[in-house]
N, C-alpha and C. Protein backbone atom coordinates (compact mmCIF):
# COMPACT_ATOMS: atom_id res chain seq x y z
N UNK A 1 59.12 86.02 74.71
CA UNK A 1 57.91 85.43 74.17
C UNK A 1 57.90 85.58 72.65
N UNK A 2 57.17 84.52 71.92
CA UNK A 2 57.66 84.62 70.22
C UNK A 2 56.31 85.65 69.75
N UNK A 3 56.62 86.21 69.01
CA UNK A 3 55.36 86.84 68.20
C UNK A 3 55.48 86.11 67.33
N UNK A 4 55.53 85.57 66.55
CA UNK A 4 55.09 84.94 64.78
C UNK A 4 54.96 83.25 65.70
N UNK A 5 53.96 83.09 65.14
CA UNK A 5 53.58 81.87 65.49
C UNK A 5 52.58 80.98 64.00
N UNK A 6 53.35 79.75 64.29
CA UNK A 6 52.83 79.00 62.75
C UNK A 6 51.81 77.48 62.93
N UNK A 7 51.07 77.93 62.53
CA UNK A 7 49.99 76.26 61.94
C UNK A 7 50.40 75.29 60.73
N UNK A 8 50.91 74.55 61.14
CA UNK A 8 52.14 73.61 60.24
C UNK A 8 50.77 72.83 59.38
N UNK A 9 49.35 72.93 59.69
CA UNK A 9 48.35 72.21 58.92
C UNK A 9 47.87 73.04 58.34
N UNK A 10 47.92 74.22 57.84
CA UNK A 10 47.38 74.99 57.50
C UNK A 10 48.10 76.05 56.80
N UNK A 11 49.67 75.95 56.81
CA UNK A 11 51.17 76.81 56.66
C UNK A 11 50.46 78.10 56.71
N UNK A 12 50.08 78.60 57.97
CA UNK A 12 50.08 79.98 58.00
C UNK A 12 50.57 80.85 58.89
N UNK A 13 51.24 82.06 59.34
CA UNK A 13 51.66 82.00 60.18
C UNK A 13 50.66 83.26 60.89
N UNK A 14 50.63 83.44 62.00
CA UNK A 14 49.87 84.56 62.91
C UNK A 14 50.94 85.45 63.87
N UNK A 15 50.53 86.70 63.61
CA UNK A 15 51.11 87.47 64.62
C UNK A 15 50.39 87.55 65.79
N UNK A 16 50.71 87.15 67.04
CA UNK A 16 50.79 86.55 68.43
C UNK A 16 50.17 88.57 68.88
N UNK A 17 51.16 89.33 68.29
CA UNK A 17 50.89 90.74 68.88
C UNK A 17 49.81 91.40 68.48
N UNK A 18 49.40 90.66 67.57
CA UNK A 18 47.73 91.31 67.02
C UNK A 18 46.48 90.39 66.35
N UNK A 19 46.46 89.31 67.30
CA UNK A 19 45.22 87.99 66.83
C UNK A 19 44.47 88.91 67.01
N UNK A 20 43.45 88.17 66.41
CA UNK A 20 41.54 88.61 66.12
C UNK A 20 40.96 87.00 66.72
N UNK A 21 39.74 87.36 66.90
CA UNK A 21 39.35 86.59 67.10
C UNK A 21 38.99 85.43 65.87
N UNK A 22 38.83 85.85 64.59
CA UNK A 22 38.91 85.26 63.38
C UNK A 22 39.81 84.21 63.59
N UNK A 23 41.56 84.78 64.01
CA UNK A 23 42.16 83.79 63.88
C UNK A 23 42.33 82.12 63.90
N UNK A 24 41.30 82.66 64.98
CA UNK A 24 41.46 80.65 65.44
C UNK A 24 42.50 80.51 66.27
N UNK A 25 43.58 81.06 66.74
CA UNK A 25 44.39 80.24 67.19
C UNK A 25 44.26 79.19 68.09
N UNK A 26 43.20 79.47 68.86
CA UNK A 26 42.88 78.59 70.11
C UNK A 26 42.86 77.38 69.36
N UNK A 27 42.17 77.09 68.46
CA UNK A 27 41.94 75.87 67.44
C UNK A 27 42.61 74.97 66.97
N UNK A 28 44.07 75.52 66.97
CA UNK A 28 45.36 74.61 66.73
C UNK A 28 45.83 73.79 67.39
N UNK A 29 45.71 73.01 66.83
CA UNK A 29 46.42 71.26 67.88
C UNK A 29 47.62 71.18 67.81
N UNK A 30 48.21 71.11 69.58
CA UNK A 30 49.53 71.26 69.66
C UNK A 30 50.14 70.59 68.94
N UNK A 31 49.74 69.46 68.21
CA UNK A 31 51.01 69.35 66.93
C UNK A 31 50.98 70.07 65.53
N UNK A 32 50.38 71.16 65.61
CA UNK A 32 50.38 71.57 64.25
C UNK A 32 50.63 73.09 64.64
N UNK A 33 51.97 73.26 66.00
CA UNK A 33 51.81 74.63 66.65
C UNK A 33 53.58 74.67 66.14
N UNK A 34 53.53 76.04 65.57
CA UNK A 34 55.27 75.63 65.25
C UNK A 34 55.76 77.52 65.41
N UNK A 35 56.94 77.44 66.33
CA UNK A 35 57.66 78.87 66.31
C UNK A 35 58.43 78.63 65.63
N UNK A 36 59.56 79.95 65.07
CA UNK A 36 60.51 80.44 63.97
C UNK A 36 61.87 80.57 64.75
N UNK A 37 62.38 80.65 64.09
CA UNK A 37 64.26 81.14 64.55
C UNK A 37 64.91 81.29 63.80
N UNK A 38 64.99 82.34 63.59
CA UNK A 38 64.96 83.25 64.03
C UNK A 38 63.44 83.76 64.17
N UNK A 39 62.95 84.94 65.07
CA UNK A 39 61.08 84.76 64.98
C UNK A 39 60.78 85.87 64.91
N UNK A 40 61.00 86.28 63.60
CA UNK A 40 60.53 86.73 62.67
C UNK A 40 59.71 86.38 60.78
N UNK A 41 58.83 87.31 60.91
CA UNK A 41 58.16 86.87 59.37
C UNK A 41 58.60 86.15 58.29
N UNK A 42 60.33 87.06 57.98
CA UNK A 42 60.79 86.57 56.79
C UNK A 42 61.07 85.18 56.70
N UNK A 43 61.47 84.95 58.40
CA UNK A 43 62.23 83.35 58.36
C UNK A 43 60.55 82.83 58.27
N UNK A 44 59.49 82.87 58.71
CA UNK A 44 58.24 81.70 58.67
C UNK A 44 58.00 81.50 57.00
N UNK A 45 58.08 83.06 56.50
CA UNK A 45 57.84 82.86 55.39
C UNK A 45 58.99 82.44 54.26
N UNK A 46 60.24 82.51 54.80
CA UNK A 46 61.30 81.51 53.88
C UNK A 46 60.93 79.93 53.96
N UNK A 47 59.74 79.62 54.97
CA UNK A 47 60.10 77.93 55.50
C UNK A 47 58.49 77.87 54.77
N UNK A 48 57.61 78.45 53.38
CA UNK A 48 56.50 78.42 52.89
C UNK A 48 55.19 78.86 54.03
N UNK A 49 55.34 79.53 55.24
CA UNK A 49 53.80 79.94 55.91
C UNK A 49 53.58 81.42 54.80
N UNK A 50 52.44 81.12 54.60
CA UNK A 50 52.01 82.45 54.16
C UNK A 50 50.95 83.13 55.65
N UNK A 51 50.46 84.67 55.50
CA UNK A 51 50.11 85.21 56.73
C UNK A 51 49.44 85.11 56.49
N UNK A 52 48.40 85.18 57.96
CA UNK A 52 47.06 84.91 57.80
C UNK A 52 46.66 86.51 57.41
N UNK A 53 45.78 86.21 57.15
CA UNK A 53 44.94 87.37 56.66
C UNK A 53 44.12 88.29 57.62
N UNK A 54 44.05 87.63 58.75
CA UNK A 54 43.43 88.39 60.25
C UNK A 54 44.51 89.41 60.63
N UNK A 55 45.28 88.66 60.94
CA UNK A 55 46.32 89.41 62.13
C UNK A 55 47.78 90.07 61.23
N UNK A 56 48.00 89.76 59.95
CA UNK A 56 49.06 90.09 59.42
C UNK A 56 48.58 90.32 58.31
N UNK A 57 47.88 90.30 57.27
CA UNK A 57 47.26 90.91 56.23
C UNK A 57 48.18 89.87 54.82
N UNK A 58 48.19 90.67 54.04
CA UNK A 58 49.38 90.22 52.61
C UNK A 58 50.58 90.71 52.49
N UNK A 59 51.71 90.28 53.53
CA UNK A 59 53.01 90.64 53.58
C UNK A 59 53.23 90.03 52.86
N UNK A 60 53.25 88.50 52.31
CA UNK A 60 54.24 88.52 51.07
C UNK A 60 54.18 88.81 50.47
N UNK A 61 53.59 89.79 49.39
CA UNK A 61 53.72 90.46 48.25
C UNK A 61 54.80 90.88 48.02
């Protein structure tokens, strides 16, 4: 199962292992639902998602 999961309308990405309800994910329309691959952070955030701020805080710094 992927943990990093991305909103291609929104370039953000969410960790799957620790949503909030803030997140929204439910909210995302399956075309704007995008996994990583490798699926992990660095790769969402090499492809421009920055993290959301709920579930993953300010990793790119």
């Amino acid at each position: 199962m992927a943990i990093y999961y991305g909103d291609t309308n929104k370039k953000q990405v969410h960790d799957l292992n620790n949503q909030k309800d803030s997140c929204e994910i439910d909210e995302i329309k399956i075309v704007h639902k995008r996994y990583f691959i490798p699926d992990t952070f660095t790769q969402a955030n090499s492809e421009g998602y920055t993290s959301c701020i709920y579930c993953i805080g300010d990793l790119q710094k």
